[in-house]
Protein backbone atom coordinates (compact mmCIF):
# COMPACT_ATOMS: atom_id res chain seq x y z
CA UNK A 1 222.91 51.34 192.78
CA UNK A 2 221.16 47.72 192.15
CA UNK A 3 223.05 44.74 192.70
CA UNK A 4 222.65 41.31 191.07
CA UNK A 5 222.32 38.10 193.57
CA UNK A 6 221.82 33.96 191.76
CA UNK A 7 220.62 31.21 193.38
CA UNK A 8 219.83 27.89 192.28
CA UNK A 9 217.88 24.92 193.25
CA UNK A 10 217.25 21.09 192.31
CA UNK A 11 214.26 18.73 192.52
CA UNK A 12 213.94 15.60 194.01
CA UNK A 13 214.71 13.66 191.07
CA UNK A 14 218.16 15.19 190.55
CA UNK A 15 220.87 12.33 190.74
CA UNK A 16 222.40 14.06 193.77
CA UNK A 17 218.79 14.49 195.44
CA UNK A 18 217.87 11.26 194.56
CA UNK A 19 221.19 9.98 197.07
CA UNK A 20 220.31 12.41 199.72
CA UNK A 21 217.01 11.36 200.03
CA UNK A 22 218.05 7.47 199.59
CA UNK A 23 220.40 8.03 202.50
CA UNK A 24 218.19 10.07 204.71
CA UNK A 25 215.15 7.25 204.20
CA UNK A 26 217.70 4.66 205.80
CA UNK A 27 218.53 7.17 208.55
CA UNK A 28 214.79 7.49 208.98
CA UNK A 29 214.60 3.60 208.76
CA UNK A 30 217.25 3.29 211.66
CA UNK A 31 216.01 5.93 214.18
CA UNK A 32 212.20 4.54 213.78
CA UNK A 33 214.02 1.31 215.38
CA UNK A 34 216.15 2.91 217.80
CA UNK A 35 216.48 6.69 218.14
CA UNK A 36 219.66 6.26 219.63
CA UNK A 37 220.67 5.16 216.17
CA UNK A 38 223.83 6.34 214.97
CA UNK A 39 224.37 6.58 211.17
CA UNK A 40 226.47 8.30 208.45
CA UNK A 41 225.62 6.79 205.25
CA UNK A 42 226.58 7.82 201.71
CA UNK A 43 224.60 6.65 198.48
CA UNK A 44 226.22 6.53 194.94
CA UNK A 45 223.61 6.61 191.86
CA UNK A 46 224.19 5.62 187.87
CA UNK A 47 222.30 3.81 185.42
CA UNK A 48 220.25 1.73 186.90
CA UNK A 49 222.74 1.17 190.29
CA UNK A 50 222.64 1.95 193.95
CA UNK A 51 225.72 1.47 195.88
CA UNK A 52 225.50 2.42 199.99
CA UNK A 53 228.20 2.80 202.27
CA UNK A 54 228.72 4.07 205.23
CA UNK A 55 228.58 3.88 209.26
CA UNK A 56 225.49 2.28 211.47
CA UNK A 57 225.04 1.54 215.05
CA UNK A 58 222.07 0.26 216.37
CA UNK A 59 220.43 -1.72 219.29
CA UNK A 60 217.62 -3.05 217.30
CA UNK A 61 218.47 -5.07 213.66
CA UNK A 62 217.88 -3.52 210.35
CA UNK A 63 217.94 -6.51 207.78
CA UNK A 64 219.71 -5.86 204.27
CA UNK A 65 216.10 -6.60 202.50
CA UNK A 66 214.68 -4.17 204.72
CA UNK A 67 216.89 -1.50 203.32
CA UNK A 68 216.52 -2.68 199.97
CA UNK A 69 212.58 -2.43 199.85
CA UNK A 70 212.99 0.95 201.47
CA UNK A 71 215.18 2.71 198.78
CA UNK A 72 213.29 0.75 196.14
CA UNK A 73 210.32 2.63 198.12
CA UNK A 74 211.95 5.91 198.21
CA UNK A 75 212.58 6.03 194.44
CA UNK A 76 209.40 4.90 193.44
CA UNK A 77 207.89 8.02 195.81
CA UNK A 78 210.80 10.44 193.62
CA UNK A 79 208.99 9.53 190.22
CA UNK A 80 211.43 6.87 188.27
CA UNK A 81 210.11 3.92 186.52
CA UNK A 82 212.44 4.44 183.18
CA UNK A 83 214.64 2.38 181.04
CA UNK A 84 217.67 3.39 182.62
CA UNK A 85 216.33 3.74 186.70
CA UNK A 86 213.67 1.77 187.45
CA UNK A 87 212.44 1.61 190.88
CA UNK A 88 211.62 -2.22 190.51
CA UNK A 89 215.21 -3.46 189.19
CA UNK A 90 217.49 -0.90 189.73
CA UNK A 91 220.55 -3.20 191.55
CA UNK A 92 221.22 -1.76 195.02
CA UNK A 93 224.44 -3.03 196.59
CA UNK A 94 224.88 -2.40 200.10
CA UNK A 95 228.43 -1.77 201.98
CA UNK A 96 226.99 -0.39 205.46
CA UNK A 97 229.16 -1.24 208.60
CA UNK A 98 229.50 -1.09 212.03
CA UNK A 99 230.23 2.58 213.14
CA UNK A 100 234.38 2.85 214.35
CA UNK A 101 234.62 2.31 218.13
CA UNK A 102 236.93 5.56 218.17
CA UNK A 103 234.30 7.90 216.95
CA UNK A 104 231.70 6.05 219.30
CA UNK A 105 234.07 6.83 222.20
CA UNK A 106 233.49 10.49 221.74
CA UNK A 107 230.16 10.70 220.98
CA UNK A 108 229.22 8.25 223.83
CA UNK A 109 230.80 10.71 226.35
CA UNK A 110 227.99 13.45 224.79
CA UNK A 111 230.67 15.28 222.67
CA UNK A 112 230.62 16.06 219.18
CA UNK A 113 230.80 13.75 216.47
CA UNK A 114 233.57 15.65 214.96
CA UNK A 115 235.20 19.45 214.55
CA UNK A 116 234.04 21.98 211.79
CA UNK A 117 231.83 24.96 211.60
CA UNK A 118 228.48 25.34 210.85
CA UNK A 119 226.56 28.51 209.81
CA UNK A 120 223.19 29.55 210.08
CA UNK A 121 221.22 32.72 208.38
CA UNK A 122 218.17 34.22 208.70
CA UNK A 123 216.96 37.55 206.73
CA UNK A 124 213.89 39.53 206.77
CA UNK A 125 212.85 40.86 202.77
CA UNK A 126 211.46 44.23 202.61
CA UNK A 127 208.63 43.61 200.15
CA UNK A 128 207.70 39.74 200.50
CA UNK A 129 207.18 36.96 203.02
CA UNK A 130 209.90 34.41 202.56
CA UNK A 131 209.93 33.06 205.84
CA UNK A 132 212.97 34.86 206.37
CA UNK A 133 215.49 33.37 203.33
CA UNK A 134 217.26 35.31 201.04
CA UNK A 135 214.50 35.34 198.04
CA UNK A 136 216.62 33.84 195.05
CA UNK A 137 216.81 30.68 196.79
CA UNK A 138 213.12 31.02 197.74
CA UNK A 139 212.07 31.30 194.95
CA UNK A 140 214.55 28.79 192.98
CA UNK A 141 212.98 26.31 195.66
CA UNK A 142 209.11 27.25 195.36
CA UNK A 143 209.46 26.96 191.17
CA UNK A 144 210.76 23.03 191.91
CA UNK A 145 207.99 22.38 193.69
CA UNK A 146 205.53 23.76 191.75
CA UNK A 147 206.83 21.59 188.67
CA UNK A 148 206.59 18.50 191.13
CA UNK A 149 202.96 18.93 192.29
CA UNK A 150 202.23 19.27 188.77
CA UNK A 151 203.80 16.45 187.68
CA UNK A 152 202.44 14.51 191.03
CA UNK A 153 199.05 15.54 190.11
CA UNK A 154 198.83 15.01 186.60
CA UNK A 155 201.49 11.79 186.28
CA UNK A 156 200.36 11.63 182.03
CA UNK A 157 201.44 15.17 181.57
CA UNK A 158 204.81 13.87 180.30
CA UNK A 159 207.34 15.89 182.88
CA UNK A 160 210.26 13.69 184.27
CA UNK A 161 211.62 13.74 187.88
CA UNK A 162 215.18 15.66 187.15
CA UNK A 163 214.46 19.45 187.15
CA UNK A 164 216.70 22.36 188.08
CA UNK A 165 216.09 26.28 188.11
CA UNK A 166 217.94 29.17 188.31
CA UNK A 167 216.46 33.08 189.72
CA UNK A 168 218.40 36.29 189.68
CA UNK A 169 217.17 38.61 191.67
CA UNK A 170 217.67 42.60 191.41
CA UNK A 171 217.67 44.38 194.68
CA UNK A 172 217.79 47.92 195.06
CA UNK A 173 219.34 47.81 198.27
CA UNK A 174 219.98 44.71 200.45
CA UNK A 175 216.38 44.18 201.26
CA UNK A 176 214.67 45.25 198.31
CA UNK A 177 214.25 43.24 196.05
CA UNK A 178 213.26 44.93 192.54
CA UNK A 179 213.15 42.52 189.99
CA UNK A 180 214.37 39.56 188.06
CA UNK A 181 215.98 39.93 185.17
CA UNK A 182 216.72 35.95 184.65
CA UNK A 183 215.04 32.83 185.41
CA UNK A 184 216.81 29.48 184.09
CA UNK A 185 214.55 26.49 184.40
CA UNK A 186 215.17 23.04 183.22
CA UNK A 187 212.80 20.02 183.27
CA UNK A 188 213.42 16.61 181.90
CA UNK A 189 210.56 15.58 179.65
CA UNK A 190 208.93 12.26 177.78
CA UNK A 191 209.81 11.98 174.39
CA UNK A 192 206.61 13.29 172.97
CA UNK A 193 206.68 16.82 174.54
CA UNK A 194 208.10 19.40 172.08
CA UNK A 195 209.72 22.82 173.49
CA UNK A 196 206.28 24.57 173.44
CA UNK A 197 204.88 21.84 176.03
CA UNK A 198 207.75 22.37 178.02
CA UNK A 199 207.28 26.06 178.21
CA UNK A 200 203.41 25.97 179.03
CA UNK A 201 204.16 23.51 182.00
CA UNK A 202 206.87 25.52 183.45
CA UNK A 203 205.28 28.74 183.07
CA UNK A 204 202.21 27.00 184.58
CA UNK A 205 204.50 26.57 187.60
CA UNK A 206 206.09 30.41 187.35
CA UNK A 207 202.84 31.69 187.87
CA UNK A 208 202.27 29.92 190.95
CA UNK A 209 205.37 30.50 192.48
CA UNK A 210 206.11 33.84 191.31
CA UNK A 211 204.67 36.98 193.33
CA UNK A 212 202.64 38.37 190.05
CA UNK A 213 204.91 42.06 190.76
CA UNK A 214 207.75 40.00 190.18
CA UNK A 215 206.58 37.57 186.90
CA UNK A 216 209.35 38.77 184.01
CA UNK A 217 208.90 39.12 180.98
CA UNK A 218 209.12 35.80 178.18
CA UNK A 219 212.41 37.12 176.97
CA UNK A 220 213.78 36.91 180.85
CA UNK A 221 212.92 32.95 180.89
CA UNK A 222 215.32 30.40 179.57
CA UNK A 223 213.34 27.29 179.28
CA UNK A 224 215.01 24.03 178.71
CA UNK A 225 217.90 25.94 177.04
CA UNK A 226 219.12 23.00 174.67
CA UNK A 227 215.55 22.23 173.80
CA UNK A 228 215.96 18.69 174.82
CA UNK A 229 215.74 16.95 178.42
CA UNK A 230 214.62 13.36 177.87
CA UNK A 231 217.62 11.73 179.34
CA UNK A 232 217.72 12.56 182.82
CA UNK A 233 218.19 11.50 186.87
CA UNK A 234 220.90 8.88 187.58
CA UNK A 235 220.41 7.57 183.96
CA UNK A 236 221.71 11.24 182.94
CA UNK A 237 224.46 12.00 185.19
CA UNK A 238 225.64 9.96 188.45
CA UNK A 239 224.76 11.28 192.14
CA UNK A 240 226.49 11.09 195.49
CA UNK A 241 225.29 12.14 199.20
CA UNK A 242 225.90 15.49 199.96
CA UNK A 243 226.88 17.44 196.85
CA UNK A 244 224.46 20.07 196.68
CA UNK A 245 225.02 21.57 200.07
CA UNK A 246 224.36 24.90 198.67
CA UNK A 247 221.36 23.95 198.05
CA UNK A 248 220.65 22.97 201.31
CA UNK A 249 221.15 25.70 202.81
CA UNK A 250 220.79 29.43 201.64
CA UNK A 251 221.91 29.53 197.85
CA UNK A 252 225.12 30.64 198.14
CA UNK A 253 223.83 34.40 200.16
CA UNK A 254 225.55 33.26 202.89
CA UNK A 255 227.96 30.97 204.08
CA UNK A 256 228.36 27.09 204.33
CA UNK A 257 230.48 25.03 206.57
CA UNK A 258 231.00 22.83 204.28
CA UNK A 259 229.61 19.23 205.73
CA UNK A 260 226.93 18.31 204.21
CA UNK A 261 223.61 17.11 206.32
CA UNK A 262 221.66 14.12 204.37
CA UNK A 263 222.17 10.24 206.05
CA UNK A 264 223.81 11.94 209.32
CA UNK A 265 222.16 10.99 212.57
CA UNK A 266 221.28 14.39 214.84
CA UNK A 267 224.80 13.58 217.10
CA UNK A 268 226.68 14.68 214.06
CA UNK A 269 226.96 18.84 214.51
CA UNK A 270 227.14 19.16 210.82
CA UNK A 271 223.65 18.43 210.84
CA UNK A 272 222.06 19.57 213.99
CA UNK A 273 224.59 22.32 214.63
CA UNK A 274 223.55 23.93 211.14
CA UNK A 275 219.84 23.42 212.63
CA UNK A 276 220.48 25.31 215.52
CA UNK A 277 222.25 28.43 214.03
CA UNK A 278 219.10 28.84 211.50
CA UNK A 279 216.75 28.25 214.56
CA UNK A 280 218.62 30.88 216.36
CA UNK A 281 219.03 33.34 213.76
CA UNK A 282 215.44 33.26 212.43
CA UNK A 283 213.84 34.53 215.77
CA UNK A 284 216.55 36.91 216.64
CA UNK A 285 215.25 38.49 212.73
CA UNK A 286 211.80 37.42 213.93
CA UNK A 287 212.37 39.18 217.49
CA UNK A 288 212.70 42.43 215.26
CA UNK A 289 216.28 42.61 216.98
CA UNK A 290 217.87 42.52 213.35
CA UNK A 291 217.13 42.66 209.76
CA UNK A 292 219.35 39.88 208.96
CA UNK A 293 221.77 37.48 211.27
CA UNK A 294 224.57 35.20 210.69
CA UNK A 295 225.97 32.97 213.02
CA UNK A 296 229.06 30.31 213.29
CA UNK A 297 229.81 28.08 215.54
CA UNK A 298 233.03 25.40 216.00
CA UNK A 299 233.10 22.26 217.88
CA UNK A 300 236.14 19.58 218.10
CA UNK A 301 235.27 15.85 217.94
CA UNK A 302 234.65 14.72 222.09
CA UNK A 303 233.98 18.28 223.21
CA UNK A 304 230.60 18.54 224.33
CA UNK A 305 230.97 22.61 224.49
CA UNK A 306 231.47 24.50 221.52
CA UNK A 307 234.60 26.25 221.01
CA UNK A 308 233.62 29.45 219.38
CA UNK A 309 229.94 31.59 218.41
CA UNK A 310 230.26 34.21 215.94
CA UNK A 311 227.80 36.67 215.56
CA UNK A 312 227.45 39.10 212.17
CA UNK A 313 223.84 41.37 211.54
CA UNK A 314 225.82 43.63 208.60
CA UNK A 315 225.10 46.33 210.67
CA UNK A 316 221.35 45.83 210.86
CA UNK A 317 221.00 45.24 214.91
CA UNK A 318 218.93 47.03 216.89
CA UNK A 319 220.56 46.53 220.27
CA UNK A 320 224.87 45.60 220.20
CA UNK A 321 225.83 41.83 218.67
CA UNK A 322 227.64 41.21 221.42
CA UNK A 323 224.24 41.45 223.90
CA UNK A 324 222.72 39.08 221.53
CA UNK A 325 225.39 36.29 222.11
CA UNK A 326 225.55 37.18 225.76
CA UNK A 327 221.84 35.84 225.99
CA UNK A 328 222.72 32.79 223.97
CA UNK A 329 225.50 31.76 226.09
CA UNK A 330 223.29 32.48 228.87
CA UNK A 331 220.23 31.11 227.99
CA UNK A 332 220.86 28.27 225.36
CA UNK A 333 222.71 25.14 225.42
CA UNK A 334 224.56 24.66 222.28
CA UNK A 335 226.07 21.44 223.55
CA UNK A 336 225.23 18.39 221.08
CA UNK A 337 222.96 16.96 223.78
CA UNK A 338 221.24 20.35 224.64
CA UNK A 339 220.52 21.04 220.76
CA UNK A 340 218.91 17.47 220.11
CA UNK A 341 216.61 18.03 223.39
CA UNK A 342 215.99 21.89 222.13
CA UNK A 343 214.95 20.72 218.81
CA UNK A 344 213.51 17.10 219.55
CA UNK A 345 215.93 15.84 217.12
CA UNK A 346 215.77 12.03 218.00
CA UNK A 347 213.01 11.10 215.65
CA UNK A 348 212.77 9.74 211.80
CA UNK A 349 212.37 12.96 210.55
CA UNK A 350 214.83 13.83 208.17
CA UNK A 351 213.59 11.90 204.73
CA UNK A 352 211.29 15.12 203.80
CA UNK A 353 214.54 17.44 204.28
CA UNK A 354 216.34 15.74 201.38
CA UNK A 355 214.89 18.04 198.15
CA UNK A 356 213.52 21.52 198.15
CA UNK A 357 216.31 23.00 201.25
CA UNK A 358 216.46 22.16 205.18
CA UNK A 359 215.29 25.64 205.47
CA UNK A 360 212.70 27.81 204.61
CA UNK A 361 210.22 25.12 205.47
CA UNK A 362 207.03 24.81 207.71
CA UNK A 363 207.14 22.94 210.76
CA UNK A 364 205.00 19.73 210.99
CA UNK A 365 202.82 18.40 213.56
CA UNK A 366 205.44 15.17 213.53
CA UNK A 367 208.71 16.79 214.23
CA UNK A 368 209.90 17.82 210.98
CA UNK A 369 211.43 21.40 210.35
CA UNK A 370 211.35 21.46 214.28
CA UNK A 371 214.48 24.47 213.50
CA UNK A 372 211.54 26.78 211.94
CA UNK A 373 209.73 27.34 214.91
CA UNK A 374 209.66 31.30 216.39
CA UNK A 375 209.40 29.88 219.89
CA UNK A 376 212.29 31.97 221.11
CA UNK A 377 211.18 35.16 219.88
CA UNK A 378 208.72 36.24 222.38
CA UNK A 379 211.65 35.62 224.85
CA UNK A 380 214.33 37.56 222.60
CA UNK A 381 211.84 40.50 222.99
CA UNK A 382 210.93 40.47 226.06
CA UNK A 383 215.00 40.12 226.74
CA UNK A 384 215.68 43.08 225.02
């Protein structure tokens, strides 16, 4: 029997992205200063309007014009110069304030920077490399960014920043995938672009993204379904911090803690926590120890130790779960303190996280995507 799994993704000029990547370029901003910078900042985008709020502690100053020019910056890097957002006089108010003494207490003491779960997920596909995600998402994810380099590259060939896609995947079992019998993609578009424009852009970007085995059919493609996107990005539809979390993270194939990652500094677990779980679970998959892993974790706010590790390989393990998190506990410190030094954590790193997933992603020679390395597999291997 086949089975039927969605995913969907957004590009970097979707309102929401737009705020995530707004609030992680002031994070940036504030760690570049002082990487003991502590920040949780939200970002609220309409018609041509920025409001930021949130927390900030920091030893060096950040001056309000210097955070102006850099989200001016960071939306002139997304793509908008139109009518209705304009990089240049969009109005940006900012409401940032001095992080609250009683969450400071805590987190000074090396504890967490508050309770919750966090989940990470790794999964090895039978018939392609998808650096061990679930493929809808993959996919949803590599379509996006085909769209943007095209766009990037060819800035007169009359695509707009605000994109979304949508891939079902058919798998024959859990790890095989089969086909897909729907793709959804919508782009936003310049006013002289008819449908058939659209179509030949986007299918430009399907067949770079697409494993050719795996390229449906025209009458699996929806393609700008209401035959108009000209309207799009904050101008379209307002966008807050944090609200495509799903996104983030593995497309909905497995679970979500529910905090979401963007303008939060590294002593915040719903960030780095999340990091460490995928870290963990991608060379335990990579080790050859499972086909796929999930993992959960709980902290409480002060607590430096966690209070809980969860271990699920849906009966794919090659040696017994519970000798898997017997070498984490062991061997890994899952302490706030102990993930930031595992992962190098303390750096302005986080800006290029903001569209396209947190995972999935190659590791750079600056820091970024540190959570993708397979460092630990040699040493799962060799434990087991």
């Amino acid at each position: 029997m086949s089975i039927l799994f969605t995913s969907e993704s957004v590009s970097e000029g979707h309102p929401d992205k737009v705020c995530d990547n707004i609030s992680d370029t002031i994070l940036d901003m504030y760690l570049s200063k002082d990487k003991y910078a502590r920040c949780a900042i939200e970002t609220l985008a309409t018609t041509n309007q920025v409001i930021i709020a949130g927390e900030t502690s920091s030893s060096a100053p950040i001056l309000a014009n210097e955070i102006e020019n850099s989200v001016r910056q960071a939306i002139r890097n997304i793509g908008y110069e139109q009518k209705g957002f304009n990089w240049q006089n969009v109005k940006i108010e900012n409401y940032l304030h001095q992080q609250s003494a009683d969450i400071a207490l805590g987190v000074d003491k090396q504890g967490a920077g508050d309770q919750g779960i966090m989940f990470g997920y790794a999964k090895k596909e039978q018939n392609f490399a998808t650096d061990y995600m679930p493929l809808p998402i993959y996919l949803s994810h590599r379509i996006l960014q085909e769209l943007s380099n095209i766009r990037k590259n060819n800035p007169h060939c009359g695509l707009g920043p605000d994109a979304k896609s949508q891939v079902t995947v058919e798998y024959q079992n859990r790890y095989q995938a089969i086909s897909l019998p729907k793709i959804v993609v919508s782009t936003q578009h310049s006013e002289h672009l008819n449908i058939d424009d659209v179509k030949q852009l986007v299918n430009q970007a399907l067949s770079s993204a697409i494993p050719e085995e795996l390229i449906p059919t025209d009458d699996c493609l929806l393609i700008n379904p209401t035959g108009r996107f000209v309207i799009g990005g904050p101008d379209g539809d307002a966008g807050l911090t944090g609200r495509k979390i799903i996104v983030d993270t593995y497309g909905g194939y497995a679970p979500h803690g529910g905090g979401a990652f963007s303008g939060k500094d590294p002593t915040k677990v719903d960030r780095s926590a999340a990091y460490m779980l995928r870290y963990l679970a991608k060379n335990i998959v990579a080790a050859g120890l499972a086909e796929e892993c999930l993992l959960q974790i709980s902290y409480a706010i002060g607590i430096a130790e966690p209070l809980s590790l969860y271990i699920n390989t849906n009966h794919s393990s090659k040696i017994p779960e519970e000798d898997i998190l017997a070498y984490i506990k062991k061997h890994i410190d899952l302490t706030p303190a102990g993930i930031i030094s595992r992962l190098n954590l303390l750096r302005p790193i986080y800006s290029a996280t903001s569209a396209y997933g947190h995972f999935g992603r190659t590791p750079q020679t600056n820091g970024e995507f540190s959570w993708e390395k397979l460092d630990l597999a040699k040493d799962l291997q060799n434990a087991f």
